[in-house]
PDB file of N, CA and C in Angstrom:
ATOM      1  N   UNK A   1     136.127 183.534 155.811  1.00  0.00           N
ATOM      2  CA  UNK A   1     137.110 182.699 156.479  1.00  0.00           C
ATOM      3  C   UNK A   1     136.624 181.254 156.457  1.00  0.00           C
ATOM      4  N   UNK A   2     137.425 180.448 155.855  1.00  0.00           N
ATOM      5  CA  UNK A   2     137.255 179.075 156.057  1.00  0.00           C
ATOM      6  C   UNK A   2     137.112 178.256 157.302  1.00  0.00           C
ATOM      7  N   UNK A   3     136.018 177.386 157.891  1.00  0.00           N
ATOM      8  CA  UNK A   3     135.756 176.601 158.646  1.00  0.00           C
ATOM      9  C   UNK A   3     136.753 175.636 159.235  1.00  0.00           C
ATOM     10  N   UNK A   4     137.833 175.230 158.370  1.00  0.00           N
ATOM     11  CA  UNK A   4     138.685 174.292 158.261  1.00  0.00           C
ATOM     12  C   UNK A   4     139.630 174.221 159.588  1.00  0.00           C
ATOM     13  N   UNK A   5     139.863 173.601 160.288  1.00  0.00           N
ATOM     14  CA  UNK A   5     140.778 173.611 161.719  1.00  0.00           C
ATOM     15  C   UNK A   5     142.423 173.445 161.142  1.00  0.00           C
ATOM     16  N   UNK A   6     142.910 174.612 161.653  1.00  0.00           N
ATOM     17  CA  UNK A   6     144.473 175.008 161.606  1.00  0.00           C
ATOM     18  C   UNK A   6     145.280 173.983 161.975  1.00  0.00           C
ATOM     19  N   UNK A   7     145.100 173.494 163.283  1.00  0.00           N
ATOM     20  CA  UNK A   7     145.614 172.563 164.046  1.00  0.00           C
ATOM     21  C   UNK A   7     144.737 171.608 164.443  1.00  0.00           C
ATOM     22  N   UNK A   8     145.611 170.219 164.845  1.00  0.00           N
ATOM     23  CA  UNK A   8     144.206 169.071 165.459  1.00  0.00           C
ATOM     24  C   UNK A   8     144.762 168.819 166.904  1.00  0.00           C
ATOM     25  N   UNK A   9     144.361 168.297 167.868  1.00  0.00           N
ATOM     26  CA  UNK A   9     144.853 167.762 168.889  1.00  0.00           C
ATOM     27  C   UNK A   9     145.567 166.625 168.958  1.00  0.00           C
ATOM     28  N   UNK A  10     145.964 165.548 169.690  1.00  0.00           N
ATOM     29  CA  UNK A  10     146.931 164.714 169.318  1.00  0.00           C
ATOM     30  C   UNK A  10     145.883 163.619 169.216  1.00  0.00           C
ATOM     31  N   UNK A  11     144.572 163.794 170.273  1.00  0.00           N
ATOM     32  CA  UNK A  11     143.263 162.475 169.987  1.00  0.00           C
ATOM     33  C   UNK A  11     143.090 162.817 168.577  1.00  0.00           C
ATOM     34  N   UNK A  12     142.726 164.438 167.934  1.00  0.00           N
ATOM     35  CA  UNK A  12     142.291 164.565 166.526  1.00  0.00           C
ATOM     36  C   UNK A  12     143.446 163.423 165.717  1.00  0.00           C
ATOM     37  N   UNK A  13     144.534 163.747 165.793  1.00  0.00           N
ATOM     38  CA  UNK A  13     145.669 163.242 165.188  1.00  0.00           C
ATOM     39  C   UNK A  13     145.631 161.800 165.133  1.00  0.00           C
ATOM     40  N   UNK A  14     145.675 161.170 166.147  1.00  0.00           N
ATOM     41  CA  UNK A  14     145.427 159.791 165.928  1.00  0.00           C
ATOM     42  C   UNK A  14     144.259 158.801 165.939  1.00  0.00           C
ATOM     43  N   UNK A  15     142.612 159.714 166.019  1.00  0.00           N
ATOM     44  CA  UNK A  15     141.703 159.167 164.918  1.00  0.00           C
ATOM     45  C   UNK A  15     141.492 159.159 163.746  1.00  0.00           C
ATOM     46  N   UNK A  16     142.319 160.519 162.802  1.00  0.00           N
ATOM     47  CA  UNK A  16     142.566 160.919 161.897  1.00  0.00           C
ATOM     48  C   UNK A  16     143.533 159.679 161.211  1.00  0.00           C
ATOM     49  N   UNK A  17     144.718 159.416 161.852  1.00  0.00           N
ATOM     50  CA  UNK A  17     145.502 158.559 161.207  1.00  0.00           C
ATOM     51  C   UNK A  17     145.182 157.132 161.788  1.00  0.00           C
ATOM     52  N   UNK A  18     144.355 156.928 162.346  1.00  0.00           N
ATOM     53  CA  UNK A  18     144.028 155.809 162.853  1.00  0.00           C
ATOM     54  C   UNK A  18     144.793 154.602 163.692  1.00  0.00           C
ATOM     55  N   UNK A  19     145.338 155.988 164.656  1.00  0.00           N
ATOM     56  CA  UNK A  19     146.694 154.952 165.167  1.00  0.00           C
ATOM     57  C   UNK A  19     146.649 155.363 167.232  1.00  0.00           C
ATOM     58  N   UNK A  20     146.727 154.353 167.945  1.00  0.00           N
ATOM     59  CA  UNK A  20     146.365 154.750 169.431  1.00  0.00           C
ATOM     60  C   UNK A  20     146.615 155.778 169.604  1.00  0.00           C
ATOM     61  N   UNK A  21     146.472 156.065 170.559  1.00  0.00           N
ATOM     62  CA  UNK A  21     146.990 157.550 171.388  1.00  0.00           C
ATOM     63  C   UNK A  21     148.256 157.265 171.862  1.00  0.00           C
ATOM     64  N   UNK A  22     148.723 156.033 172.615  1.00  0.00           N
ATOM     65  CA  UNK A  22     150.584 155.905 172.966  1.00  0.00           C
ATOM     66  C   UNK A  22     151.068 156.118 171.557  1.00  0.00           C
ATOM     67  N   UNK A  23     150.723 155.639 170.488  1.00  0.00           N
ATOM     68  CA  UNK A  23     151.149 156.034 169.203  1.00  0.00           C
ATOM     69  C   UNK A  23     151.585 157.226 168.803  1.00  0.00           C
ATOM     70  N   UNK A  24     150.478 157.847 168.689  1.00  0.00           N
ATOM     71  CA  UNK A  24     150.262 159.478 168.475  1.00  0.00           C
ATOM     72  C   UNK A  24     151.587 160.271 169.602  1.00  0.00           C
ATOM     73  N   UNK A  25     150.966 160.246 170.705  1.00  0.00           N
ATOM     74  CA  UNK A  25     152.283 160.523 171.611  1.00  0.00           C
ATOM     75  C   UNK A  25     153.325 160.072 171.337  1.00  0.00           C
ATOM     76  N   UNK A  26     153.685 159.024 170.873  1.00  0.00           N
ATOM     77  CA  UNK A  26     155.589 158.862 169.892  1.00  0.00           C
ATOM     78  C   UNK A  26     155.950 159.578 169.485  1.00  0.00           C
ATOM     79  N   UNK A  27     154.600 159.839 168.209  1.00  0.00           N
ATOM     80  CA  UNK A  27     155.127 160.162 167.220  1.00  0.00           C
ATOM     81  C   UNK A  27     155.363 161.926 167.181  1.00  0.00           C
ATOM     82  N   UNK A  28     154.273 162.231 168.463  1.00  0.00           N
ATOM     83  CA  UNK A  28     154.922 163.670 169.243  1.00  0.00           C
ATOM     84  C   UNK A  28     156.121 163.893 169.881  1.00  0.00           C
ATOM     85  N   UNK A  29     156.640 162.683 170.175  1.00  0.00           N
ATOM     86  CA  UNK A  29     157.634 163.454 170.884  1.00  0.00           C
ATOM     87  C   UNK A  29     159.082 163.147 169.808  1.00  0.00           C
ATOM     88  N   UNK A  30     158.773 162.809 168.618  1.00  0.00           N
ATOM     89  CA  UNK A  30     159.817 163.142 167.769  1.00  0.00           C
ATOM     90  C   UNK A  30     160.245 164.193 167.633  1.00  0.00           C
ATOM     91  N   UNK A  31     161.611 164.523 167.104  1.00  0.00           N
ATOM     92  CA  UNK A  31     162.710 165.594 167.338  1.00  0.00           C
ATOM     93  C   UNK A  31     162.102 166.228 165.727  1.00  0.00           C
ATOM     94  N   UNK A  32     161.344 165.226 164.857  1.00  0.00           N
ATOM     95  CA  UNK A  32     161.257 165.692 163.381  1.00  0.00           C
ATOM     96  C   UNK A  32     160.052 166.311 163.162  1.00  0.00           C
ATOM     97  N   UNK A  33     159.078 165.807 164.342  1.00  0.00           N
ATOM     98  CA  UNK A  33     157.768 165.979 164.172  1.00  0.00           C
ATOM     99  C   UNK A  33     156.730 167.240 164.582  1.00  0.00           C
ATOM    100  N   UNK A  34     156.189 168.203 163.416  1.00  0.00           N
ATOM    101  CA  UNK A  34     155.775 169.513 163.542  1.00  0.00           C
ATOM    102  C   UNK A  34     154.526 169.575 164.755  1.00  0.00           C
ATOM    103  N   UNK A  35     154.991 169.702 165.905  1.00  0.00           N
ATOM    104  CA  UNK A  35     154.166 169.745 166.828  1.00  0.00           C
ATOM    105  C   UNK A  35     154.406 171.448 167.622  1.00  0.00           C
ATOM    106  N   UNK A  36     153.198 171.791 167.854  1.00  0.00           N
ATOM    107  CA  UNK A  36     153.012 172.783 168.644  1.00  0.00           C
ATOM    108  C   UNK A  36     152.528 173.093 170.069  1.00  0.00           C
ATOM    109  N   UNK A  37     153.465 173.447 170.673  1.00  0.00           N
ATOM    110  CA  UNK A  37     153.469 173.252 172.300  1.00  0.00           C
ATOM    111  C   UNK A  37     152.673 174.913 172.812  1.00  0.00           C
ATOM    112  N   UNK A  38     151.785 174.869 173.435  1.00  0.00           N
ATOM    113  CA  UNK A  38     151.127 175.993 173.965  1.00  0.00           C
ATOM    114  C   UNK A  38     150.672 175.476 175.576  1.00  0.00           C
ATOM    115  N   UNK A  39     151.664 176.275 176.306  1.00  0.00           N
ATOM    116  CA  UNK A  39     151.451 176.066 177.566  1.00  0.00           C
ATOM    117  C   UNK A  39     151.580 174.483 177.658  1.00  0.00           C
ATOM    118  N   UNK A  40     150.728 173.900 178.650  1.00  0.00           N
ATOM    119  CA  UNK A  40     150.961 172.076 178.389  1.00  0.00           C
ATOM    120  C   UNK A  40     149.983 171.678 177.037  1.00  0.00           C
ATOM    121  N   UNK A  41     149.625 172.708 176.290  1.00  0.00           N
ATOM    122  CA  UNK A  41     148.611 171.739 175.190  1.00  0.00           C
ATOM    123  C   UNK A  41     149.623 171.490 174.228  1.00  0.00           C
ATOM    124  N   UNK A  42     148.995 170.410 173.497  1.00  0.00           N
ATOM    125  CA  UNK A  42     150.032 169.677 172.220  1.00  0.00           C
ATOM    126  C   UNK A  42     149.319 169.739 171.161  1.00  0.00           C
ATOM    127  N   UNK A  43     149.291 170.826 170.235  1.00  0.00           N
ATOM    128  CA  UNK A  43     148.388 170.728 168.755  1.00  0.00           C
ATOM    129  C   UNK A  43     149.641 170.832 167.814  1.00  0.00           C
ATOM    130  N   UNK A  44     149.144 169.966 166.791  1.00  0.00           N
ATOM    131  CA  UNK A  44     149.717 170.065 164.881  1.00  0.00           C
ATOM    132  C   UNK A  44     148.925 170.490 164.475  1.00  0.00           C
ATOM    133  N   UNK A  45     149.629 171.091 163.625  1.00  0.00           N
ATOM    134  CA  UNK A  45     149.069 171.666 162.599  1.00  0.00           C
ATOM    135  C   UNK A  45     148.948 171.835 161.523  1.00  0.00           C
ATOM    136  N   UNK A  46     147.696 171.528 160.865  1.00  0.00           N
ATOM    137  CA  UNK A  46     147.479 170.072 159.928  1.00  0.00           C
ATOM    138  C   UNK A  46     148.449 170.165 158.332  1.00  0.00           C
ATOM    139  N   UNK A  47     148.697 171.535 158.066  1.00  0.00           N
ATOM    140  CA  UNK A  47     149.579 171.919 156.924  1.00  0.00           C
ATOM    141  C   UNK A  47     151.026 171.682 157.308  1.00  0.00           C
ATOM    142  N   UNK A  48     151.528 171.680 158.367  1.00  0.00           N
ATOM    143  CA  UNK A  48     153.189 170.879 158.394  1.00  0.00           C
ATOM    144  C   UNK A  48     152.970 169.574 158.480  1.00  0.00           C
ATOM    145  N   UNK A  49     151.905 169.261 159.123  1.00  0.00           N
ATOM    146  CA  UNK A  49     151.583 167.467 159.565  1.00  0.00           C
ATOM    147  C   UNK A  49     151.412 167.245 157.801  1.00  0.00           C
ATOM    148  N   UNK A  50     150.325 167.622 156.943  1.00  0.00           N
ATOM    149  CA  UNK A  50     150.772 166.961 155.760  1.00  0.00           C
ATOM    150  C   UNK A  50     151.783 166.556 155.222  1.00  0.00           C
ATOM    151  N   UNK A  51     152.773 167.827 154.718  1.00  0.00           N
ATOM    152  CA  UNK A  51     154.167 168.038 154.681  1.00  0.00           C
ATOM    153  C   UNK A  51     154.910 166.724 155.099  1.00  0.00           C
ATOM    154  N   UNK A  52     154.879 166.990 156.553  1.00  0.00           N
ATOM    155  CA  UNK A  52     155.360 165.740 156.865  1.00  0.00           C
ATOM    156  C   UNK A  52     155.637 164.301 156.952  1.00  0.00           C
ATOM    157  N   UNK A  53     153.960 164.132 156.503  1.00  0.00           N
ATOM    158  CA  UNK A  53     153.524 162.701 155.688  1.00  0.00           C
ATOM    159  C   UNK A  53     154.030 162.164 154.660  1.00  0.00           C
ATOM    160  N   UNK A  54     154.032 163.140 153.727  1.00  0.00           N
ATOM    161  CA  UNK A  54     154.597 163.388 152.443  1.00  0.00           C
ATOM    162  C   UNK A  54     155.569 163.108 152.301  1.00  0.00           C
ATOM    163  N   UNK A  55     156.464 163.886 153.440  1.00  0.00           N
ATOM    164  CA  UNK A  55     158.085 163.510 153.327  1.00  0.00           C
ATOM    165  C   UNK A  55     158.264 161.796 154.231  1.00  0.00           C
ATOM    166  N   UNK A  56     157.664 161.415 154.800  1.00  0.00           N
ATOM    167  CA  UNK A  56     158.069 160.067 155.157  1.00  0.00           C
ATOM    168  C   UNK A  56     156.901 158.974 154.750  1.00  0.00           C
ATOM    169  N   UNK A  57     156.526 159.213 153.815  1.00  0.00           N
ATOM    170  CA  UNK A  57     155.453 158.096 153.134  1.00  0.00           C
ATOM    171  C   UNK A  57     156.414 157.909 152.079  1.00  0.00           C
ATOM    172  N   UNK A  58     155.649 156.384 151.157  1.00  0.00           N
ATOM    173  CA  UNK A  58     156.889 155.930 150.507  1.00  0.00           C
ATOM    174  C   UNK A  58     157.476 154.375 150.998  1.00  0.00           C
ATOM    175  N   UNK A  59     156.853 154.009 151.883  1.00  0.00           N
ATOM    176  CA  UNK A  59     157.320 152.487 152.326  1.00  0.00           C
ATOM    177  C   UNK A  59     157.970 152.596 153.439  1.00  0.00           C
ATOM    178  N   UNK A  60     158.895 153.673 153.590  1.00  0.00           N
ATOM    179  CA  UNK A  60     159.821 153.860 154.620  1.00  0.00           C
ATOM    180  C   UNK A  60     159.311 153.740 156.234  1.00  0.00           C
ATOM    181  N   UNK A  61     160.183 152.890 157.120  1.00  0.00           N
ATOM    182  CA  UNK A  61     159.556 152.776 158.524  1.00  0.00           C
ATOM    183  C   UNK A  61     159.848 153.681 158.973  1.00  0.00           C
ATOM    184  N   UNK A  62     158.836 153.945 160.299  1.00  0.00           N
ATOM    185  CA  UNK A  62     159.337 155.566 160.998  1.00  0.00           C
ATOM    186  C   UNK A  62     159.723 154.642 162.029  1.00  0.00           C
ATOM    187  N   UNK A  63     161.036 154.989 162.559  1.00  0.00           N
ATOM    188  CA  UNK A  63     161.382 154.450 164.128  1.00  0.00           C
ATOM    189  C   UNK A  63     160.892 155.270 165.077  1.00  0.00           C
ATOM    190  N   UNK A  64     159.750 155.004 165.732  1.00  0.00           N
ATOM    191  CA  UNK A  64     159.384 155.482 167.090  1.00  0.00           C
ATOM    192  C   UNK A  64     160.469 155.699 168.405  1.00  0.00           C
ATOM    193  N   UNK A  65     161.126 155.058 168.216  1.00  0.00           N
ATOM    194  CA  UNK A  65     162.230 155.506 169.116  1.00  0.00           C
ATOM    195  C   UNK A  65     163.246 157.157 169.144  1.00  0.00           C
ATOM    196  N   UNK A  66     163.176 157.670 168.300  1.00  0.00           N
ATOM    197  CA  UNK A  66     163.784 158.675 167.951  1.00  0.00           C
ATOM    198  C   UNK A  66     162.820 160.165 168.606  1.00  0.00           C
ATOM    199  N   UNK A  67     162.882 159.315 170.124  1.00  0.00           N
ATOM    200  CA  UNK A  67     162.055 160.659 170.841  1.00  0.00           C
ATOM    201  C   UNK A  67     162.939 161.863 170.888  1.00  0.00           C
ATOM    202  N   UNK A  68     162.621 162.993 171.422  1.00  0.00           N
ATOM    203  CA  UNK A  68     163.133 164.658 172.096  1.00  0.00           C
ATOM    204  C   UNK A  68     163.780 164.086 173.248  1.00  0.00           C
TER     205      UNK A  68
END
């Protein structure tokens, strides 16, 4: 079994992408964004979070406003 972490936390998430934590939390509470809710914890998981990159990389702005 691989070492590799399934999911990151939302601090993993936004040292990873190098973006604050109010950031990170935006970009959680998007309606688009593959987040996983367990009890009050908030993990992604890092194979839809790629995915997801993927699909909005490209130049395109993400509007942070487009919370849940």
């Amino acid at each position: 079994m691989s070492d590799q972490k399934y999911t990151l936390t939302v601090r993993e998430f936004a040292q990873r992408l190098g973006v604050s934590m109010p950031t990170a939390y935006q970009l959680c509470n998007r309606a688009d964004f593959p987040l996983l809710r367990i009890g009050r914890r908030m993990l992604i998981p890092v194979e839809r979070l790629e995915e997801w990159i993927r699909a909005h990389a490209g130049g395109d702005v993400i509007d942070l406003t487009n919370a849940r």
